[in-house]
Structure formats: C-alpha cells, structure tokens
PDB file of N, CA and C in Angstrom:
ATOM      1  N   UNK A   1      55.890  81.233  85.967  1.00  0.00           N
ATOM      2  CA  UNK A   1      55.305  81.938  87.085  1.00  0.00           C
ATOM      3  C   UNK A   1      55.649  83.424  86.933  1.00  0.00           C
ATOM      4  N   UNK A   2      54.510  84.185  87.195  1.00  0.00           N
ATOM      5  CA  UNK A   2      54.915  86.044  87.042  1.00  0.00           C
ATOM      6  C   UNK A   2      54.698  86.306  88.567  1.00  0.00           C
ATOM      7  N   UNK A   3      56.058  86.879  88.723  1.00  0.00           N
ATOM      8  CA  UNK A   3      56.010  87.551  89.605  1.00  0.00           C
ATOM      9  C   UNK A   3      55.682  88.849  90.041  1.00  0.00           C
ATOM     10  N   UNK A   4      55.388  89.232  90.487  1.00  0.00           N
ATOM     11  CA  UNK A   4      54.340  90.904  90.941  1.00  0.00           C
ATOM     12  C   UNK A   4      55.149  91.654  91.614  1.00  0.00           C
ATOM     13  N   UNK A   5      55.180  92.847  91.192  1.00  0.00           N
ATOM     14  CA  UNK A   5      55.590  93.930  92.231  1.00  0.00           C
ATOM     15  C   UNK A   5      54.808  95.106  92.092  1.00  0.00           C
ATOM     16  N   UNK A   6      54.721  95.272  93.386  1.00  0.00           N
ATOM     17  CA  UNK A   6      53.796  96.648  93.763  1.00  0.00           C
ATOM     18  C   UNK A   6      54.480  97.799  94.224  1.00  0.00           C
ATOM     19  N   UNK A   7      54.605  98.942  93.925  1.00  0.00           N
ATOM     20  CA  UNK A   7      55.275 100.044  94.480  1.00  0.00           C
ATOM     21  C   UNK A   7      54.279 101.280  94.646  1.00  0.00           C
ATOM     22  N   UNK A   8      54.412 101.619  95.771  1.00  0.00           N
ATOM     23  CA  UNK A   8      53.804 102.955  96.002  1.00  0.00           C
ATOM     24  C   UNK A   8      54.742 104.001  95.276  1.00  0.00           C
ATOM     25  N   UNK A   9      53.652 105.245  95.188  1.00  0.00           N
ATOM     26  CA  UNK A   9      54.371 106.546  94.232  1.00  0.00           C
ATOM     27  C   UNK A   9      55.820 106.699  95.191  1.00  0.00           C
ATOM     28  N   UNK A  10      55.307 106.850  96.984  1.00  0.00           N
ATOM     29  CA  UNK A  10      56.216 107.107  96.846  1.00  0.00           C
ATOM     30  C   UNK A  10      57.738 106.331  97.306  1.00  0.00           C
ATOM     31  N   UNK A  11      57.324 105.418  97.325  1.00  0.00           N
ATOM     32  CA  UNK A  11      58.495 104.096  97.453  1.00  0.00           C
ATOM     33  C   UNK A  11      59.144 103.963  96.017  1.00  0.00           C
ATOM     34  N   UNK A  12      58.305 104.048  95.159  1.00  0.00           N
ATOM     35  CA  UNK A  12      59.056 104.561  93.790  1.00  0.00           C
ATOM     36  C   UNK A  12      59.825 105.749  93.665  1.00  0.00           C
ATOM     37  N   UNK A  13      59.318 106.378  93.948  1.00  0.00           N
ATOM     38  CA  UNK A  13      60.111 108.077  94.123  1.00  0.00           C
ATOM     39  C   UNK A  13      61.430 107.858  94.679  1.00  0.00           C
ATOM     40  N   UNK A  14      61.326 107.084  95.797  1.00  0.00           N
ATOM     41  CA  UNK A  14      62.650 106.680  96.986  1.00  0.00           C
ATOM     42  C   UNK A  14      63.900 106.058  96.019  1.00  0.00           C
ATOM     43  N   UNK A  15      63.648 105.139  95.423  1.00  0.00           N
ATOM     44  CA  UNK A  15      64.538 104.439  94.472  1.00  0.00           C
ATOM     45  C   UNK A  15      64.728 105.006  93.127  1.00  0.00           C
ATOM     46  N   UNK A  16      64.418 106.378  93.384  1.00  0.00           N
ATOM     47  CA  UNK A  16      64.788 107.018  91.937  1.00  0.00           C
ATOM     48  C   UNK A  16      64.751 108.334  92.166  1.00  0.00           C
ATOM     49  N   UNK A  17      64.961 108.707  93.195  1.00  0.00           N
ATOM     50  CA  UNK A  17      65.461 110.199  93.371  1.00  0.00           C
ATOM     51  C   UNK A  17      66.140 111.050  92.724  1.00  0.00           C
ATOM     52  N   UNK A  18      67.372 110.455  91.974  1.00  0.00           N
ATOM     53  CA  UNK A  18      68.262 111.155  91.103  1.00  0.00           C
ATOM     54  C   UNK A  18      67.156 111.874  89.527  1.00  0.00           C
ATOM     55  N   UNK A  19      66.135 111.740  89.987  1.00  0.00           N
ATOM     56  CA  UNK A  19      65.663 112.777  89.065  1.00  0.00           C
ATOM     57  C   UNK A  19      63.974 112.768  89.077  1.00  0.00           C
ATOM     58  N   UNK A  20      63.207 113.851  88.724  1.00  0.00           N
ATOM     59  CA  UNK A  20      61.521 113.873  88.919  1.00  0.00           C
ATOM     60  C   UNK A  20      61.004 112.744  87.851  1.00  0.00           C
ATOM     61  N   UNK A  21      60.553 111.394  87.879  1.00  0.00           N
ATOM     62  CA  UNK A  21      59.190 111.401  86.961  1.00  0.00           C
ATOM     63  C   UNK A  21      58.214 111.463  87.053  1.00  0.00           C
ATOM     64  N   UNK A  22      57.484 112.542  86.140  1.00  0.00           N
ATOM     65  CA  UNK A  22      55.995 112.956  86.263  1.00  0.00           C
ATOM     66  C   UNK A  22      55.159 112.137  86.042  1.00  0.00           C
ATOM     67  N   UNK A  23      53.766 112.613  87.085  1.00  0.00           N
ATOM     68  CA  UNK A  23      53.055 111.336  87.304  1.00  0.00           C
ATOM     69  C   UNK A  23      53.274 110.068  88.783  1.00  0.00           C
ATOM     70  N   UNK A  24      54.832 110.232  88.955  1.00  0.00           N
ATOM     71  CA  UNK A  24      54.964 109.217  89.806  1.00  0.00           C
ATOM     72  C   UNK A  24      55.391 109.873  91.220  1.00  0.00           C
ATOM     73  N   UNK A  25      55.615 111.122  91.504  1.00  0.00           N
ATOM     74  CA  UNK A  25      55.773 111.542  92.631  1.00  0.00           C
ATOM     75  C   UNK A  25      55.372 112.937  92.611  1.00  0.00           C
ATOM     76  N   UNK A  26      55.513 113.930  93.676  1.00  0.00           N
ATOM     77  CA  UNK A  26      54.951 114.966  93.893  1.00  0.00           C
ATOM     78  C   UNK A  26      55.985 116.013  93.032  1.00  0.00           C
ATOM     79  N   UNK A  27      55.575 117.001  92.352  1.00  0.00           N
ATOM     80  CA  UNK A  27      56.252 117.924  91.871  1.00  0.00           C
ATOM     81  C   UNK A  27      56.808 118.916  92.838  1.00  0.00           C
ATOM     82  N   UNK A  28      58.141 119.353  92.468  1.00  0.00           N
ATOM     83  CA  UNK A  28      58.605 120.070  93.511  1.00  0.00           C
ATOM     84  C   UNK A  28      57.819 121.386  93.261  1.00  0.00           C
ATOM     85  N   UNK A  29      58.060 121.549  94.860  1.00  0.00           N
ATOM     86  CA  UNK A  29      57.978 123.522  94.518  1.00  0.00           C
ATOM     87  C   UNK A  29      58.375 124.162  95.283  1.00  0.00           C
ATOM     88  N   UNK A  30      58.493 125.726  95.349  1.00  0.00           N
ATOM     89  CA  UNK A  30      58.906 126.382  95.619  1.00  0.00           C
ATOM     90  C   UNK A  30      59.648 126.490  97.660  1.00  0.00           C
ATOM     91  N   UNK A  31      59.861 125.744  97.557  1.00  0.00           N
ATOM     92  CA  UNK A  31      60.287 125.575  99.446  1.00  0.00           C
ATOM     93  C   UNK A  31      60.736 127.002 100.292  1.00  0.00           C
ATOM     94  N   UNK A  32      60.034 127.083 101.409  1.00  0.00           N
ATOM     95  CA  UNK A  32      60.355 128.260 102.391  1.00  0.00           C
ATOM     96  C   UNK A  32      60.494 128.009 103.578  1.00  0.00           C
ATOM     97  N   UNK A  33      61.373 128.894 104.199  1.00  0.00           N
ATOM     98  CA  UNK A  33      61.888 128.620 105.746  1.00  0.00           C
ATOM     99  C   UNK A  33      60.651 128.325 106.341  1.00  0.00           C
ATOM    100  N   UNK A  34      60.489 127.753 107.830  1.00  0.00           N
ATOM    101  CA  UNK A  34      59.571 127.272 108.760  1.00  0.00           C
ATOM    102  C   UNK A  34      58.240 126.478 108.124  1.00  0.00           C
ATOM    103  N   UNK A  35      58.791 126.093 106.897  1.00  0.00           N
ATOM    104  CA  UNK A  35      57.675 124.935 106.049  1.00  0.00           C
ATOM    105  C   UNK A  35      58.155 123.884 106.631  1.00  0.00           C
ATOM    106  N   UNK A  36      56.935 122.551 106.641  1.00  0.00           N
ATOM    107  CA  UNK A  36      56.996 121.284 106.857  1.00  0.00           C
ATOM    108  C   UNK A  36      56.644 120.952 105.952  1.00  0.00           C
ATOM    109  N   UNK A  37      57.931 119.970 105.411  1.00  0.00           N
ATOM    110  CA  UNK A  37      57.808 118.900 104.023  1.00  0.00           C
ATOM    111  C   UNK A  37      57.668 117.757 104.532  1.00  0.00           C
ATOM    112  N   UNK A  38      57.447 116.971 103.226  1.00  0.00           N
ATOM    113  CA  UNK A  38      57.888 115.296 103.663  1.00  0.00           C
ATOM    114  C   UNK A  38      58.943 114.693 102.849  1.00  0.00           C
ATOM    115  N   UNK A  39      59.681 113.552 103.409  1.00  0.00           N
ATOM    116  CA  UNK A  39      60.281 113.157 102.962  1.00  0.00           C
ATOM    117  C   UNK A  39      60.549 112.091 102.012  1.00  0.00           C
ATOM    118  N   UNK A  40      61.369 111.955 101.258  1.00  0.00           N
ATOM    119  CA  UNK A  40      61.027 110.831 100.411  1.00  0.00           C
ATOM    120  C   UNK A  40      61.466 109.992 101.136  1.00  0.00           C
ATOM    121  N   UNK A  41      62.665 109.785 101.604  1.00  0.00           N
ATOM    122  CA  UNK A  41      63.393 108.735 101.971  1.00  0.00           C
ATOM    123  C   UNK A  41      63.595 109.413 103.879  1.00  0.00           C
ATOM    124  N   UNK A  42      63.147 108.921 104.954  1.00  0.00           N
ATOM    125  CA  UNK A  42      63.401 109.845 106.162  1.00  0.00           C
ATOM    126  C   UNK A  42      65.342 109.308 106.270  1.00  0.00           C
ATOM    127  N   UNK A  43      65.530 109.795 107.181  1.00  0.00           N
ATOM    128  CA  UNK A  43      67.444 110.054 107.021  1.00  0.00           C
ATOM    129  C   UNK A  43      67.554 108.805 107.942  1.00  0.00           C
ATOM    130  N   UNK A  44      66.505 108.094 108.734  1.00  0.00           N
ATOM    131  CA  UNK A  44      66.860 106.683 109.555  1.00  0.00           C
ATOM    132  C   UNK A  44      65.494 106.329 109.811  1.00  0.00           C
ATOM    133  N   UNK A  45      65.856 104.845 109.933  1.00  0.00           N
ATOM    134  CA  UNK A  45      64.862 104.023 110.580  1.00  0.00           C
ATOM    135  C   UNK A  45      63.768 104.506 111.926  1.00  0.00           C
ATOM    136  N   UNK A  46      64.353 105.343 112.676  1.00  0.00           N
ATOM    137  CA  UNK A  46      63.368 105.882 113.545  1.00  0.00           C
ATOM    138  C   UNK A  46      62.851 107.297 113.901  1.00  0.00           C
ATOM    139  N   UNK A  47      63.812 107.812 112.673  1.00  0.00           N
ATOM    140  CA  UNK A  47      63.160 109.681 112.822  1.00  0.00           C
ATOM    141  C   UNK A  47      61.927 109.603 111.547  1.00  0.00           C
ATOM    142  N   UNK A  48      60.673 110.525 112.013  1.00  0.00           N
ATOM    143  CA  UNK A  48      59.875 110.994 111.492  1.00  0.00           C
ATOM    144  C   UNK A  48      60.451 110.912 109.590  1.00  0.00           C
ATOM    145  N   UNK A  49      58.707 111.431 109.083  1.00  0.00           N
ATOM    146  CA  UNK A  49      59.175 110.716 107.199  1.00  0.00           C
ATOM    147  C   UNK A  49      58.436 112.929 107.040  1.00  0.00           C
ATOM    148  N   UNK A  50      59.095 113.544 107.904  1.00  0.00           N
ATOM    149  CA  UNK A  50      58.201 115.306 107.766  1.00  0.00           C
ATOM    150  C   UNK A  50      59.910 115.695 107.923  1.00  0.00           C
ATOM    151  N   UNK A  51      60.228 117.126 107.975  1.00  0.00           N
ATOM    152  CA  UNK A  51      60.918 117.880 108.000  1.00  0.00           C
ATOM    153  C   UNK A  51      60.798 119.361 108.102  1.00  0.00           C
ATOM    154  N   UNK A  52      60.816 119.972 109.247  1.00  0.00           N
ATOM    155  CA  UNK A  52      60.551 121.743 109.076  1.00  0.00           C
ATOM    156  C   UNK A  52      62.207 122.140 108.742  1.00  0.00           C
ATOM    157  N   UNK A  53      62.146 122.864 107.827  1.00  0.00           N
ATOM    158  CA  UNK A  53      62.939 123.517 106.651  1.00  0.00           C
ATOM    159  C   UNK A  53      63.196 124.587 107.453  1.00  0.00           C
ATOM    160  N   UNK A  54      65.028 124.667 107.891  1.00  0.00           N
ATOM    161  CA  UNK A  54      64.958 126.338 108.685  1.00  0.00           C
ATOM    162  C   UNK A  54      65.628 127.365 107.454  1.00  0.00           C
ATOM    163  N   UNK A  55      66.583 126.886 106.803  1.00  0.00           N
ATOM    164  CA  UNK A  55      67.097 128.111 105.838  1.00  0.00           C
ATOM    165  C   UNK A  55      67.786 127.471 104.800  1.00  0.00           C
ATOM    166  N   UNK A  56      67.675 127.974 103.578  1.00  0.00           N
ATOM    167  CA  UNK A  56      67.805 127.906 102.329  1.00  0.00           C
ATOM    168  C   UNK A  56      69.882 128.026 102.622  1.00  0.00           C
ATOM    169  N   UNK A  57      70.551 126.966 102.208  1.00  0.00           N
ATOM    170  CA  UNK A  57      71.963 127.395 101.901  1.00  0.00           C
ATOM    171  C   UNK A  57      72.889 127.596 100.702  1.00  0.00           C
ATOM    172  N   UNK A  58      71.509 126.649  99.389  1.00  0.00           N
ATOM    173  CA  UNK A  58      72.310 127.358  98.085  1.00  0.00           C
ATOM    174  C   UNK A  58      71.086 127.260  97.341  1.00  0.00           C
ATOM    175  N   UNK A  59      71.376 127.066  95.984  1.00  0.00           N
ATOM    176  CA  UNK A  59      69.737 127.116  95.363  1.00  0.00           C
ATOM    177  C   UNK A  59      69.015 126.029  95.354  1.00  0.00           C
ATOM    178  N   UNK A  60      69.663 124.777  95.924  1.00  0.00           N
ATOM    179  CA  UNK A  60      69.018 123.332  95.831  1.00  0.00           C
ATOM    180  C   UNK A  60      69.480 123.006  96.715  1.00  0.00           C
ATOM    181  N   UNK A  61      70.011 123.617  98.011  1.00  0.00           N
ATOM    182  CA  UNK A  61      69.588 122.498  99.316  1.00  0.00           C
ATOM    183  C   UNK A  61      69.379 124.023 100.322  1.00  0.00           C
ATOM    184  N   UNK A  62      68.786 122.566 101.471  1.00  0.00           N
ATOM    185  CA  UNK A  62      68.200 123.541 102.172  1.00  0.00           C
ATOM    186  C   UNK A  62      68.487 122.632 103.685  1.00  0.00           C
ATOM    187  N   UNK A  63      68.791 123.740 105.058  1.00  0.00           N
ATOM    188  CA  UNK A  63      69.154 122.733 106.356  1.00  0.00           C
ATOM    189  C   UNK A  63      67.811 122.883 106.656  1.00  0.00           C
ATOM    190  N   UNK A  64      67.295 121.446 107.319  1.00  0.00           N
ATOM    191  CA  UNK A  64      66.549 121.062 108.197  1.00  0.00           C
ATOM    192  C   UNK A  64      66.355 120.298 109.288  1.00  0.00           C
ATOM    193  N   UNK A  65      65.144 120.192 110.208  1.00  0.00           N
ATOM    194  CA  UNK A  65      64.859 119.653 111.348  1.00  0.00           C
ATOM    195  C   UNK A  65      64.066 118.377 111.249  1.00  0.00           C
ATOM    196  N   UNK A  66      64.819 117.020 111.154  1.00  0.00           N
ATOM    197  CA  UNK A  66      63.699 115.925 111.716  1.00  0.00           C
ATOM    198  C   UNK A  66      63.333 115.569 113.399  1.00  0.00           C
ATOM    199  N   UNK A  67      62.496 115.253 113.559  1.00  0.00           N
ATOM    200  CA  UNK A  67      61.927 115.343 114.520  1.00  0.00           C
ATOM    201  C   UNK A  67      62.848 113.410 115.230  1.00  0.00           C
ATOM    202  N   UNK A  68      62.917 113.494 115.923  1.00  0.00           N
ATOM    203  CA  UNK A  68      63.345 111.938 116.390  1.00  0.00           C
ATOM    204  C   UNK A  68      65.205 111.939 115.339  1.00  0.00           C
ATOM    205  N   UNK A  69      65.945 112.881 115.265  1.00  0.00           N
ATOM    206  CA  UNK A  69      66.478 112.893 114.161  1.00  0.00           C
ATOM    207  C   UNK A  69      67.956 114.004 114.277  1.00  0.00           C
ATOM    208  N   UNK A  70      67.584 114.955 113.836  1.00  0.00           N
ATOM    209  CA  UNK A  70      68.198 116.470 114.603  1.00  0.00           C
ATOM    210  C   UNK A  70      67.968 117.033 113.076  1.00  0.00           C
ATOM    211  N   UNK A  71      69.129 117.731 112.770  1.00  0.00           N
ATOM    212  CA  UNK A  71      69.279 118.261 111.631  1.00  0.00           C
ATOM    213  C   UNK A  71      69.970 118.035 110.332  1.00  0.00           C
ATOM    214  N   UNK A  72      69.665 118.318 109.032  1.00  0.00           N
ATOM    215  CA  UNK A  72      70.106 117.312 108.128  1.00  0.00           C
ATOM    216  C   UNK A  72      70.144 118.524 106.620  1.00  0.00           C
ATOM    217  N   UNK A  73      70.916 118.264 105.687  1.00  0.00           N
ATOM    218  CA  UNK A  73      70.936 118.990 104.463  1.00  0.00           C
ATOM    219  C   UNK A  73      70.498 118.466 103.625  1.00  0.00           C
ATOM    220  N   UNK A  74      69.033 118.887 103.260  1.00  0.00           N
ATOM    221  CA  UNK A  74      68.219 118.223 101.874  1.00  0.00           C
ATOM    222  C   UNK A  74      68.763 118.398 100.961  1.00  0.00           C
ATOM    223  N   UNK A  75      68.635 118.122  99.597  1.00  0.00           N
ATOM    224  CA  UNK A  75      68.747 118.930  98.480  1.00  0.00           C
ATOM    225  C   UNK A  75      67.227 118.431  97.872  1.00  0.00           C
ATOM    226  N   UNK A  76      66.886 119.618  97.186  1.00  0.00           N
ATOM    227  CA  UNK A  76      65.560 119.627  96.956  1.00  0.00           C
ATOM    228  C   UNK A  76      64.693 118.309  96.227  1.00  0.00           C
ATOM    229  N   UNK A  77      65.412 117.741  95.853  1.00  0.00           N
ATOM    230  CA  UNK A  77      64.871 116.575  95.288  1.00  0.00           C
ATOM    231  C   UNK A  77      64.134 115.210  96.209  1.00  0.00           C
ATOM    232  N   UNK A  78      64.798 115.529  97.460  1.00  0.00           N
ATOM    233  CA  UNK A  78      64.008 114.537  98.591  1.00  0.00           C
ATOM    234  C   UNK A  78      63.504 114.762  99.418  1.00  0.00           C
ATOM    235  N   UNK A  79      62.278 115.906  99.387  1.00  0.00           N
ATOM    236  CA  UNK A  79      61.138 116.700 100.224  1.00  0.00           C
ATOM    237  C   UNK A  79      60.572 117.127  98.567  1.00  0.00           C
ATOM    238  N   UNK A  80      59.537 116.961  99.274  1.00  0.00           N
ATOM    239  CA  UNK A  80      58.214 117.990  99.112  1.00  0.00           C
ATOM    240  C   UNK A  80      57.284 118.271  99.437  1.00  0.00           C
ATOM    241  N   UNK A  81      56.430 119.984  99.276  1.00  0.00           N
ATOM    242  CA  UNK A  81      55.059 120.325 100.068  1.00  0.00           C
ATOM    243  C   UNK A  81      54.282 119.633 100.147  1.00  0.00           C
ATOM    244  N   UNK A  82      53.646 119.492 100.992  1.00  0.00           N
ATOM    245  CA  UNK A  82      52.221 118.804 101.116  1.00  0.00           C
ATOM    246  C   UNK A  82      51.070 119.882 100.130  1.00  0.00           C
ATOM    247  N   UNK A  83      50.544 119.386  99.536  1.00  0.00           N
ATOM    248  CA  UNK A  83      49.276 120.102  99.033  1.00  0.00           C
ATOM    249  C   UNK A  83      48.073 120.600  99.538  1.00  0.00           C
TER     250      UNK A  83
END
C-alpha cells in the first residue's frame, strides 16, 4: 500500500524553515517598517497567519505586531511580502 502525502508550499516551508528552498516557498525580500507580511508558521493557534513589521532590530530580525497575538521577534526567514 503507498501512502500519499500532500503538502502545500507553504506547510512545507513551515517544516523547513531553517533554510530557503527555491521553488517551494516565497523568496525573501527586502522587509520595511509598517509592511504587512505573512507568516509561515503564525506564533499560536488563534492569532492571525499576517504581521505588520514595526522596526528592524538587527540585520535578520525584525519586532512585530500579530493581530489576535501582540508582539513578537521574527527573524527573517518566517515572513514574507506578499507580491
């Protein structure tokens, strides 16, 4: 018997965060204060899967606002722009 598994890009993305593969999730880019990203993974079960980005604190993370949530320290690898 074969068993099947289906993964969305970005439910794949979620379980492999520790690094980009191309093709399978959104390429990062360039992130700026009062942007709304999304998230790969949201920080709980009942806050929003978006994030508005208030300020940059080193070169790869950044504090932000989930909505249902409060505030949280990304590092750039688990957001990205919407296109």
């Amino acid at each position: 018997m074969k068993a099947q598994m289906q993964y969305s890009q970005t439910a794949f993305a979620q379980t492999a965060n520790f690094c980009w593969l191309p093709g399978l999730a959104p390429a990062p880019t360039e992130a700026e204060a009062s942007t709304w990203v999304h998230l790969l993974q949201p920080p709980s079960t009942f806050s929003y899967d978006e994030a508005l980005l208030i300020c940059q604190q080193s070169e790869d993370e950044w504090l932000a606002w989930v909505p249902e949530h409060g505030e949280v320290m990304l590092h750039v690898n688990q957001f990205y722009r919407a296109a």
